[in-house]
C-alpha atoms as a PDB file:
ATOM      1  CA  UNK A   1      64.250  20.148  54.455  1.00  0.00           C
ATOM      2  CA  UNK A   2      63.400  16.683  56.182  1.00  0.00           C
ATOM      3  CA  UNK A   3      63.680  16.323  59.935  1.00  0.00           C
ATOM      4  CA  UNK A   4      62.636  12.809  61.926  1.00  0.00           C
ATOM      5  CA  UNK A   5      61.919  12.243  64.925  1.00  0.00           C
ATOM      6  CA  UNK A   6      62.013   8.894  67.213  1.00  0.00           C
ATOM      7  CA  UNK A   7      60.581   7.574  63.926  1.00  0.00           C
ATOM      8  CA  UNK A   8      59.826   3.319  64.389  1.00  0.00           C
ATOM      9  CA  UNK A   9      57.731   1.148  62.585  1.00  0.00           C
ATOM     10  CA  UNK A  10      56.691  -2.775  63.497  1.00  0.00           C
ATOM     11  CA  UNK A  11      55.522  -5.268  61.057  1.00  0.00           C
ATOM     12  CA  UNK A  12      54.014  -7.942  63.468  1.00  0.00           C
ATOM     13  CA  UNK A  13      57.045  -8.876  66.308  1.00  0.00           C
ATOM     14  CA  UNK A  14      59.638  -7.571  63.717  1.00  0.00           C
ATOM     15  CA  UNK A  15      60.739  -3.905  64.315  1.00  0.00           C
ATOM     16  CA  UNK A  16      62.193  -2.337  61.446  1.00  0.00           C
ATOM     17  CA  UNK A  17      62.392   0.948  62.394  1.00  0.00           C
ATOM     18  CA  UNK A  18      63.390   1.870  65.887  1.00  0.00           C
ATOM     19  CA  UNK A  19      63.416   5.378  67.312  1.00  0.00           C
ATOM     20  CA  UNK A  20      64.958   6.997  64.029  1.00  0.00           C
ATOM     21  CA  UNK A  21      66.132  11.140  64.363  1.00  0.00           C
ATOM     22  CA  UNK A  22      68.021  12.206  61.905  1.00  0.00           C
ATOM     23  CA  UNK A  23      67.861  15.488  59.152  1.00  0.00           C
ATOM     24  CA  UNK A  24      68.317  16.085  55.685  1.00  0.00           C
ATOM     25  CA  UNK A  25      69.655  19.594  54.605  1.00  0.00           C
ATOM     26  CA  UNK A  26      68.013  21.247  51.607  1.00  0.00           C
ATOM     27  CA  UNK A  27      70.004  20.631  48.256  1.00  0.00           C
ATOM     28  CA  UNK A  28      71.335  17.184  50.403  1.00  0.00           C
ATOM     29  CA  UNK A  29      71.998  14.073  48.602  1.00  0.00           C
ATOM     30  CA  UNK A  30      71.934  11.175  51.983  1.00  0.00           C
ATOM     31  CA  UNK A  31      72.275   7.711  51.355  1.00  0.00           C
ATOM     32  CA  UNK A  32      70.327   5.435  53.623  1.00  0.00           C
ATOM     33  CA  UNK A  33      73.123   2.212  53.638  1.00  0.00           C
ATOM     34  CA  UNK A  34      73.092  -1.231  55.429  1.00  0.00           C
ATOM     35  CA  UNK A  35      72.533  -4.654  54.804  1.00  0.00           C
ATOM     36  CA  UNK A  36      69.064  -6.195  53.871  1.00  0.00           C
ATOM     37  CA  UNK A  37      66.706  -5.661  56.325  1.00  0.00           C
ATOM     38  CA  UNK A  38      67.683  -2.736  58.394  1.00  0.00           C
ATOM     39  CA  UNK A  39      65.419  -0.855  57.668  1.00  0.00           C
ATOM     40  CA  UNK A  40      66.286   2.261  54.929  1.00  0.00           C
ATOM     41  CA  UNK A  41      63.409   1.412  52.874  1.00  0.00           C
ATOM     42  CA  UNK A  42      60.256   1.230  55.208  1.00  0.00           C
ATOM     43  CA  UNK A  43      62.394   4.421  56.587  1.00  0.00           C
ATOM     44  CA  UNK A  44      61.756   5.641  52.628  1.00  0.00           C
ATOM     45  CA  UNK A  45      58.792   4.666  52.345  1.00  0.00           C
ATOM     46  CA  UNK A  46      57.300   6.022  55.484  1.00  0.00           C
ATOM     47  CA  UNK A  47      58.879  10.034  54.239  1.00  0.00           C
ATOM     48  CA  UNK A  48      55.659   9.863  51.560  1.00  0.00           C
ATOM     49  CA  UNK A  49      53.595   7.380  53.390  1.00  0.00           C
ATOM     50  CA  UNK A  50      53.382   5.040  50.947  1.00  0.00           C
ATOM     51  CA  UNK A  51      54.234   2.751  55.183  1.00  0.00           C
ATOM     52  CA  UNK A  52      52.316   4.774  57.721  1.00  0.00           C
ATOM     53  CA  UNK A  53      54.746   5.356  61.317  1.00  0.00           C
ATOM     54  CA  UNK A  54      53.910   3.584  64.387  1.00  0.00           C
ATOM     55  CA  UNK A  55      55.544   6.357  66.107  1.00  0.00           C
ATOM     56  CA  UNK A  56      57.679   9.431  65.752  1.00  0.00           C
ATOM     57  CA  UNK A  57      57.542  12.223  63.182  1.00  0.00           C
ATOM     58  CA  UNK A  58      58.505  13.666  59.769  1.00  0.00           C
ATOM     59  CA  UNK A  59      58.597  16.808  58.546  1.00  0.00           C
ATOM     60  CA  UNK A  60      59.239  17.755  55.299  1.00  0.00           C
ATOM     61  CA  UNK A  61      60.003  21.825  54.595  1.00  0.00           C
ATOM     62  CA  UNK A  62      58.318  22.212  58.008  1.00  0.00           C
ATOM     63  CA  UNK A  63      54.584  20.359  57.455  1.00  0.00           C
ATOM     64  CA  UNK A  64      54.209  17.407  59.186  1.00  0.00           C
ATOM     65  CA  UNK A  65      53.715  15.120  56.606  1.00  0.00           C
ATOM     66  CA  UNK A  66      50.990  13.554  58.557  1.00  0.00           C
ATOM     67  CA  UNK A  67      48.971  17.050  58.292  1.00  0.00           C
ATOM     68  CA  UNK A  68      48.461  16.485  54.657  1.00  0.00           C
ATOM     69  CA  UNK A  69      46.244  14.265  52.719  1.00  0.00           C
ATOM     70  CA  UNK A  70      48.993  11.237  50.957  1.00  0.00           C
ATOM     71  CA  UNK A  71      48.475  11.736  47.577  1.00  0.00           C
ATOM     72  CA  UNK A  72      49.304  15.876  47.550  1.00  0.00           C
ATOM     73  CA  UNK A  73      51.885  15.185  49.827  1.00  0.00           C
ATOM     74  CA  UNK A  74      53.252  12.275  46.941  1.00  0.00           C
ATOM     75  CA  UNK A  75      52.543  14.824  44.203  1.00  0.00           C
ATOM     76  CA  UNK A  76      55.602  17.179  45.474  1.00  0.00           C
ATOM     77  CA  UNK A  77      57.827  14.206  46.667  1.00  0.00           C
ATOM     78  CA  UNK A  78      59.761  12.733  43.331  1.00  0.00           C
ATOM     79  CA  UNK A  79      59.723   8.715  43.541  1.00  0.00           C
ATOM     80  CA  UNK A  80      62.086   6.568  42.040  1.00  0.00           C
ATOM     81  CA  UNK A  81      62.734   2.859  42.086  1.00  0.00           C
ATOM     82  CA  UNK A  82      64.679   0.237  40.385  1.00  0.00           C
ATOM     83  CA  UNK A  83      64.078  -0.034  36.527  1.00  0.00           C
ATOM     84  CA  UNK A  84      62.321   3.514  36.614  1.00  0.00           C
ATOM     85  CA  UNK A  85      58.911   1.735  37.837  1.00  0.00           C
ATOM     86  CA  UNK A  86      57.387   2.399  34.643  1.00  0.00           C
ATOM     87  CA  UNK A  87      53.770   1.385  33.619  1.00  0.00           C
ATOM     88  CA  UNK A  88      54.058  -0.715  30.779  1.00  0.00           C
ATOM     89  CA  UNK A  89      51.035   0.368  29.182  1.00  0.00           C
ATOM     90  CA  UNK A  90      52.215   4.108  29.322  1.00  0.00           C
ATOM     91  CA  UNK A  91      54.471   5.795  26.987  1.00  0.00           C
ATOM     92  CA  UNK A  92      57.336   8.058  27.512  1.00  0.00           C
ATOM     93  CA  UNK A  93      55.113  11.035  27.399  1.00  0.00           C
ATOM     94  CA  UNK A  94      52.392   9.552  29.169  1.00  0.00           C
ATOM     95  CA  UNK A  95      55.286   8.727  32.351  1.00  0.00           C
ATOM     96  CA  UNK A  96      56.676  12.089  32.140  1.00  0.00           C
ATOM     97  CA  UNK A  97      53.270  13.996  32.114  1.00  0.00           C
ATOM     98  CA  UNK A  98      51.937  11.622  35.029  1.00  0.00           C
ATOM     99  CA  UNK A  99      52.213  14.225  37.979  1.00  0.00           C
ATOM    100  CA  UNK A 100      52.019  17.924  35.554  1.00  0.00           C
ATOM    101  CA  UNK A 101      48.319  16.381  34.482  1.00  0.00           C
ATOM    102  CA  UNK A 102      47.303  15.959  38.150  1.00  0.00           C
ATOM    103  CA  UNK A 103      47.876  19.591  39.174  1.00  0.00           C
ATOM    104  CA  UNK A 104      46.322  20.084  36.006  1.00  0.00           C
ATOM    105  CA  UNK A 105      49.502  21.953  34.334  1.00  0.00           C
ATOM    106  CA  UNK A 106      48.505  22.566  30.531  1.00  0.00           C
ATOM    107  CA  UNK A 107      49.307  20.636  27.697  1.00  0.00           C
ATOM    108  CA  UNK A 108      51.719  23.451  26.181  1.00  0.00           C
ATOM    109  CA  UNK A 109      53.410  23.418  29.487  1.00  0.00           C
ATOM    110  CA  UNK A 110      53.971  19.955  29.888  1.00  0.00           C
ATOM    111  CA  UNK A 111      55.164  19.135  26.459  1.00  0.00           C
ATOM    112  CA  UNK A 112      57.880  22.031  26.747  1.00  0.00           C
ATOM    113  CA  UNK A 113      58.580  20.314  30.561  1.00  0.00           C
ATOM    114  CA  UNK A 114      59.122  16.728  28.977  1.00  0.00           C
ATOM    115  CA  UNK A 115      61.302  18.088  26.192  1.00  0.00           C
ATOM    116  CA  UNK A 116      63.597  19.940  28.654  1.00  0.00           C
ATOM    117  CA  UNK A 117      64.199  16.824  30.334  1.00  0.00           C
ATOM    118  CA  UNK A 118      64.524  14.294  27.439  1.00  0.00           C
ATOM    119  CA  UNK A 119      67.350  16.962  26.831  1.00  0.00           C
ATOM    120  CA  UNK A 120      68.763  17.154  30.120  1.00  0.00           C
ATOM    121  CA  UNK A 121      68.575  13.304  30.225  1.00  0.00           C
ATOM    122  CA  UNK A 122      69.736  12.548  26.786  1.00  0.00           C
ATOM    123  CA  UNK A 123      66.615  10.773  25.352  1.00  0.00           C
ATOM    124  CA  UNK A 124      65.691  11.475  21.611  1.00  0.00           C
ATOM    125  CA  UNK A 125      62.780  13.176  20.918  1.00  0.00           C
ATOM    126  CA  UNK A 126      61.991   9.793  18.769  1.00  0.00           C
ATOM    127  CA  UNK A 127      61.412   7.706  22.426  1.00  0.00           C
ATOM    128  CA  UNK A 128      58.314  10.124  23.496  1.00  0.00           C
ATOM    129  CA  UNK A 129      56.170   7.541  21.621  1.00  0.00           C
ATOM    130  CA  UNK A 130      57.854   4.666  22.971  1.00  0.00           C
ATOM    131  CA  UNK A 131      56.848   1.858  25.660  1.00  0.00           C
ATOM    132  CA  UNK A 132      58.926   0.812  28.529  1.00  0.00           C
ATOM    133  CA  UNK A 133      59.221  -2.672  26.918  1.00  0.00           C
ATOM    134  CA  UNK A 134      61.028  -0.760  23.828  1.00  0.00           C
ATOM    135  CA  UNK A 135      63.710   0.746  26.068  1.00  0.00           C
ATOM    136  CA  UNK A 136      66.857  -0.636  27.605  1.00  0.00           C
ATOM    137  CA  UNK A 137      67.634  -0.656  30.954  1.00  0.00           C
ATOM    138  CA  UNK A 138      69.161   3.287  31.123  1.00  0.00           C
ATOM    139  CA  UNK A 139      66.521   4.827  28.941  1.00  0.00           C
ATOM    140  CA  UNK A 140      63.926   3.550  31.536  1.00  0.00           C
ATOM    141  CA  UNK A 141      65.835   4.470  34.622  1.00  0.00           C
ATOM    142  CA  UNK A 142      65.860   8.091  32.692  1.00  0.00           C
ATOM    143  CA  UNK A 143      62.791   8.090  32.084  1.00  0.00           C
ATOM    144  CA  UNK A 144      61.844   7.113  35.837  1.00  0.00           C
ATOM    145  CA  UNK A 145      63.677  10.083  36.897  1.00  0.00           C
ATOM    146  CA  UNK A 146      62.013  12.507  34.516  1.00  0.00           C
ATOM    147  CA  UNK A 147      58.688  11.314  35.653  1.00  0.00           C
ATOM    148  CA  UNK A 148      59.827  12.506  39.335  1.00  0.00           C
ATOM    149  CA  UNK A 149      61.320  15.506  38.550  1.00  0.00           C
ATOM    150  CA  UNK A 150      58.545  16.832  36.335  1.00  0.00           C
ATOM    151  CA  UNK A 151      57.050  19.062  38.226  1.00  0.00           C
ATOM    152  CA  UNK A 152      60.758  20.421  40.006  1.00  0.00           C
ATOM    153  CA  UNK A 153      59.634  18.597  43.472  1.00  0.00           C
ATOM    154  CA  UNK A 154      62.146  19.627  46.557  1.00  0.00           C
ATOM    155  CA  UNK A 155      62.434  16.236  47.816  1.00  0.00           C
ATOM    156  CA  UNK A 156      62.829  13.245  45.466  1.00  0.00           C
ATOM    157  CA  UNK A 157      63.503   9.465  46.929  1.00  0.00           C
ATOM    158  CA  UNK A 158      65.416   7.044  45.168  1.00  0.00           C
ATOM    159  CA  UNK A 159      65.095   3.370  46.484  1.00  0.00           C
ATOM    160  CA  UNK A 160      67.735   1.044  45.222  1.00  0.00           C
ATOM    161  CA  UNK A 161      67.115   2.878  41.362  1.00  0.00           C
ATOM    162  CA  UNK A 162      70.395   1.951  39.719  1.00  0.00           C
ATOM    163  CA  UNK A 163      70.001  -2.196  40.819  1.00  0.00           C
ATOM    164  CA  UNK A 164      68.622  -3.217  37.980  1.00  0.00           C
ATOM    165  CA  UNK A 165      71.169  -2.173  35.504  1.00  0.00           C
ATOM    166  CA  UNK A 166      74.584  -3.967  34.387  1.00  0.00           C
ATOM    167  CA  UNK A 167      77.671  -2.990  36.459  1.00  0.00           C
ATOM    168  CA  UNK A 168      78.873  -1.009  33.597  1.00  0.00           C
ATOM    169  CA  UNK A 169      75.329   0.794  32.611  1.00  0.00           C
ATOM    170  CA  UNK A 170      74.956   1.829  36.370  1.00  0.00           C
ATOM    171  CA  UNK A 171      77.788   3.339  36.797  1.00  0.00           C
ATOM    172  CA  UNK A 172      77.360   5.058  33.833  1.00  0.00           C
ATOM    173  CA  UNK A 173      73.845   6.078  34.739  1.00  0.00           C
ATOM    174  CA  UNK A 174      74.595   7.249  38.206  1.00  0.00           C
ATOM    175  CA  UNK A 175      77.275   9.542  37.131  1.00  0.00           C
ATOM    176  CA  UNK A 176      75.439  11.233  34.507  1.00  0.00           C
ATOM    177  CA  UNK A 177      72.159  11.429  36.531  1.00  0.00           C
ATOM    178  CA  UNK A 178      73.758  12.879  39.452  1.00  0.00           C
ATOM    179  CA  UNK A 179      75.893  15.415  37.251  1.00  0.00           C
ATOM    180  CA  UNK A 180      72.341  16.948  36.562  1.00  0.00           C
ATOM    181  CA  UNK A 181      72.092  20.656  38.319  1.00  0.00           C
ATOM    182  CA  UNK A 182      68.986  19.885  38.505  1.00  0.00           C
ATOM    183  CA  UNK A 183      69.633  16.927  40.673  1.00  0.00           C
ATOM    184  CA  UNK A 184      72.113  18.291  42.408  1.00  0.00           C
ATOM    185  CA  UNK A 185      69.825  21.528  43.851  1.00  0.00           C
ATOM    186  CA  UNK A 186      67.266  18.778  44.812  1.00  0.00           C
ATOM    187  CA  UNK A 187      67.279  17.365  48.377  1.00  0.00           C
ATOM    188  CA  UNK A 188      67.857  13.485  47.403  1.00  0.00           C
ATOM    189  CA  UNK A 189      67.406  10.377  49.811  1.00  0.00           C
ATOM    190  CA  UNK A 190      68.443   7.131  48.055  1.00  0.00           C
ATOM    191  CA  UNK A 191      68.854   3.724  49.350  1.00  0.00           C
ATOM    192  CA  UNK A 192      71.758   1.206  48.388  1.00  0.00           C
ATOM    193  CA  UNK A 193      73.683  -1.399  49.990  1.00  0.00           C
ATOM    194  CA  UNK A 194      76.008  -0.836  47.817  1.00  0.00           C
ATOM    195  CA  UNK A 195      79.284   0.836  49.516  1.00  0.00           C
ATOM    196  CA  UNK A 196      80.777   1.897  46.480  1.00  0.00           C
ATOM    197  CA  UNK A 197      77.575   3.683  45.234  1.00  0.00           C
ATOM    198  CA  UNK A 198      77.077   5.678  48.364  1.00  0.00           C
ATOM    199  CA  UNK A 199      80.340   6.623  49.029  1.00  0.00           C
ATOM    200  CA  UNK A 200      80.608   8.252  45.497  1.00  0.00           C
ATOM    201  CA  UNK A 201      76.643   9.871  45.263  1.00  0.00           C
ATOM    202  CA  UNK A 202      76.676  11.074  49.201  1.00  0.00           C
ATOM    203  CA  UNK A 203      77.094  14.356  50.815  1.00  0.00           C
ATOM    204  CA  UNK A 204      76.602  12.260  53.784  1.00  0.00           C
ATOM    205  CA  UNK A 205      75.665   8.164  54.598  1.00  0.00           C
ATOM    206  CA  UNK A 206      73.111   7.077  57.485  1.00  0.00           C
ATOM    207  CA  UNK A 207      74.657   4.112  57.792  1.00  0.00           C
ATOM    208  CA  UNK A 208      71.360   1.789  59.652  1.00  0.00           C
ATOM    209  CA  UNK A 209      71.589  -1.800  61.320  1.00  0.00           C
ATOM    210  CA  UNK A 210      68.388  -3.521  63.003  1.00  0.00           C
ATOM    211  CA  UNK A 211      66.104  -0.596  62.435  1.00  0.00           C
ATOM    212  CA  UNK A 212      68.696   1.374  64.192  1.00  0.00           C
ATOM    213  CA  UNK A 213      71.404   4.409  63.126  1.00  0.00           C
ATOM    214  CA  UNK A 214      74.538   3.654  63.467  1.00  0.00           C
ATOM    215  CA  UNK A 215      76.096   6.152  62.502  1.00  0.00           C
ATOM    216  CA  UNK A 216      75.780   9.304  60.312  1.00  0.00           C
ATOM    217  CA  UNK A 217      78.306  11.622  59.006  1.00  0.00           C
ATOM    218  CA  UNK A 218      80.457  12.404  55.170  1.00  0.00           C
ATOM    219  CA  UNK A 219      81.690   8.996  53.472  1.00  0.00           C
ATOM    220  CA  UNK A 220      85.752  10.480  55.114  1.00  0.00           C
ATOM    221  CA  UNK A 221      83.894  10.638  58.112  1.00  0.00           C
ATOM    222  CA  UNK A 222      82.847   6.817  58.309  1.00  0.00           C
ATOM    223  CA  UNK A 223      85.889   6.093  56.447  1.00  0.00           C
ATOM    224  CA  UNK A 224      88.323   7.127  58.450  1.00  0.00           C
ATOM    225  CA  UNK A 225      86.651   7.433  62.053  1.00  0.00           C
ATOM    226  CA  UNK A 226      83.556   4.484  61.895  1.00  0.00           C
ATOM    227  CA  UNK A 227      81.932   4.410  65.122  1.00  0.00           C
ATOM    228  CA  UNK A 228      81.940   0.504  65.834  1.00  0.00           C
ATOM    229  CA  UNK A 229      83.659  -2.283  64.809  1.00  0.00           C
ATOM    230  CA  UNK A 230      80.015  -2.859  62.551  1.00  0.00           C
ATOM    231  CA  UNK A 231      80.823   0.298  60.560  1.00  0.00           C
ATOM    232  CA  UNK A 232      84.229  -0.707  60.224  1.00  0.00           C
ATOM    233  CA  UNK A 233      83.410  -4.289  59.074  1.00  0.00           C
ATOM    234  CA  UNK A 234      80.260  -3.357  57.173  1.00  0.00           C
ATOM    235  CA  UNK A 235      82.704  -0.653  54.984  1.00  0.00           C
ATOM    236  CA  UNK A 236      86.124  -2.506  54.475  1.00  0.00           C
ATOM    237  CA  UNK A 237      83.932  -5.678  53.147  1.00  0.00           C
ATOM    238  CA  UNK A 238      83.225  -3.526  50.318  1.00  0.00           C
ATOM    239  CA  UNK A 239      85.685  -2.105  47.469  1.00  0.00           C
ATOM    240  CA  UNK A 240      85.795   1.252  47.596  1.00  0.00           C
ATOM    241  CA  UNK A 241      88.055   5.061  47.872  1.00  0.00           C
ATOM    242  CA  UNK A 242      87.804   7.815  49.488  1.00  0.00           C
ATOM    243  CA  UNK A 243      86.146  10.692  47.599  1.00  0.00           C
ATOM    244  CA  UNK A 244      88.686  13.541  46.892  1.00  0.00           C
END
């Protein structure tokens, strides 16, 4: 579903991205993981160009992403970020219906569309009405992710969504969200620094230092055979079990 290339991007003398390749399988969930700084978020960021490549290239189901104007290529890419990246001025409804109103779905459609997912997501039907102020902390991160799988996108990017939230409420969250078939039949890339997160969301971690991949493989895989002594250090700093 997503394949880079030799991807690298410079922000003056700092390069943070440097010569990138790596794939995504369709239905994947890969979690972009490192410390601050190395790079999984510009990497994120450059899959919908919200940061345009220096060099290298992405393709997404086969189009080079660069063959397509940004925002269509946004409207099928889901997008979420930490507290849900709500407008504040929009309600529930509004959020949900963001993307459906663009490709100009109908209003029937869409309100059937944003009650399947207040469903799916366990929202009450009472919230549609509702401003992000009004919501705590899960309720937006739900809503977030309703807004970017609206209109059933193949590719949705999560970048650091669950950091805003209490230990407790995120793990809460993350477990529910990602228990979603829905979810789970999307191709997901999410970045986290947090070990604990990635090891329990991932099918596999691209594990990034400097603008650089490490290494890439199943949390067991970095687990129990890290490539360097960074993998090994970066990982056993960290709580964390293997999956099993």
């Amino acid at each position: 579903m997503i394949n880079i290339q030799h991807l690298s991007k410079q922000f003056g003398g700092f390069k943070a991205v440097d010569d990138l390749s790596l794939s995504v399988d369709a239905g994947e969930t890969l979690v972009l993981l490192g410390t601050s700084g190395c790079g999984k978020t510009t990497t994120l960021r450059m899959l919908n160009r919200l940061v345009e490549p220096d060099g290298g290239t992405i393709h997404i189901d086969g189009i080079d992403v660069r063959e397509q104007p940004a925002p269509e290529l946004r409207r099928r890419i889901g997008y979420v970020i930490q507290d849900g990246g709500l407008f504040p001025h929009y309600t529930v409804a509004e959020a949900i219906a963001t993307v459906p109103r663009l490709l100009n779905w109908t209003p029937d459609i869409i309100d059937q569309r944003t009650r399947e997912l207040l469903d799916k997501l366990q929202l009450p039907v009472g919230s549609l009405n509702r401003y992000p102020s009004e919501l705590s902390g899960g309720q937006r991160q739900r809503v977030g992710l309703a807004r970017a799988l609206a209109v059933r996108p193949p590719v949705v990017l999560m970048d650091e969504p669950f950091g805003a939230l209490d230990p407790f409420t995120r793990r809460h969250v993350r477990r529910e969200l990602f228990g979603l078939t829905e979810l789970s039949e999307t191709t997901v890339v999410l970045v986290t620094h947090d070990v604990s997160e990635a090891i329990e969301l991932a099918d596999r971690i691209a594990l990034m230092d400097k603008g650089r991949l490490v290494q890439i493989g199943t949390p067991d895989e970095l687990l129990q055979r890290p490539a360097n002594d960074f993998v090994r250090d970066f990982l056993d700093d960290k709580p964390h079990r293997l999956r099993g």
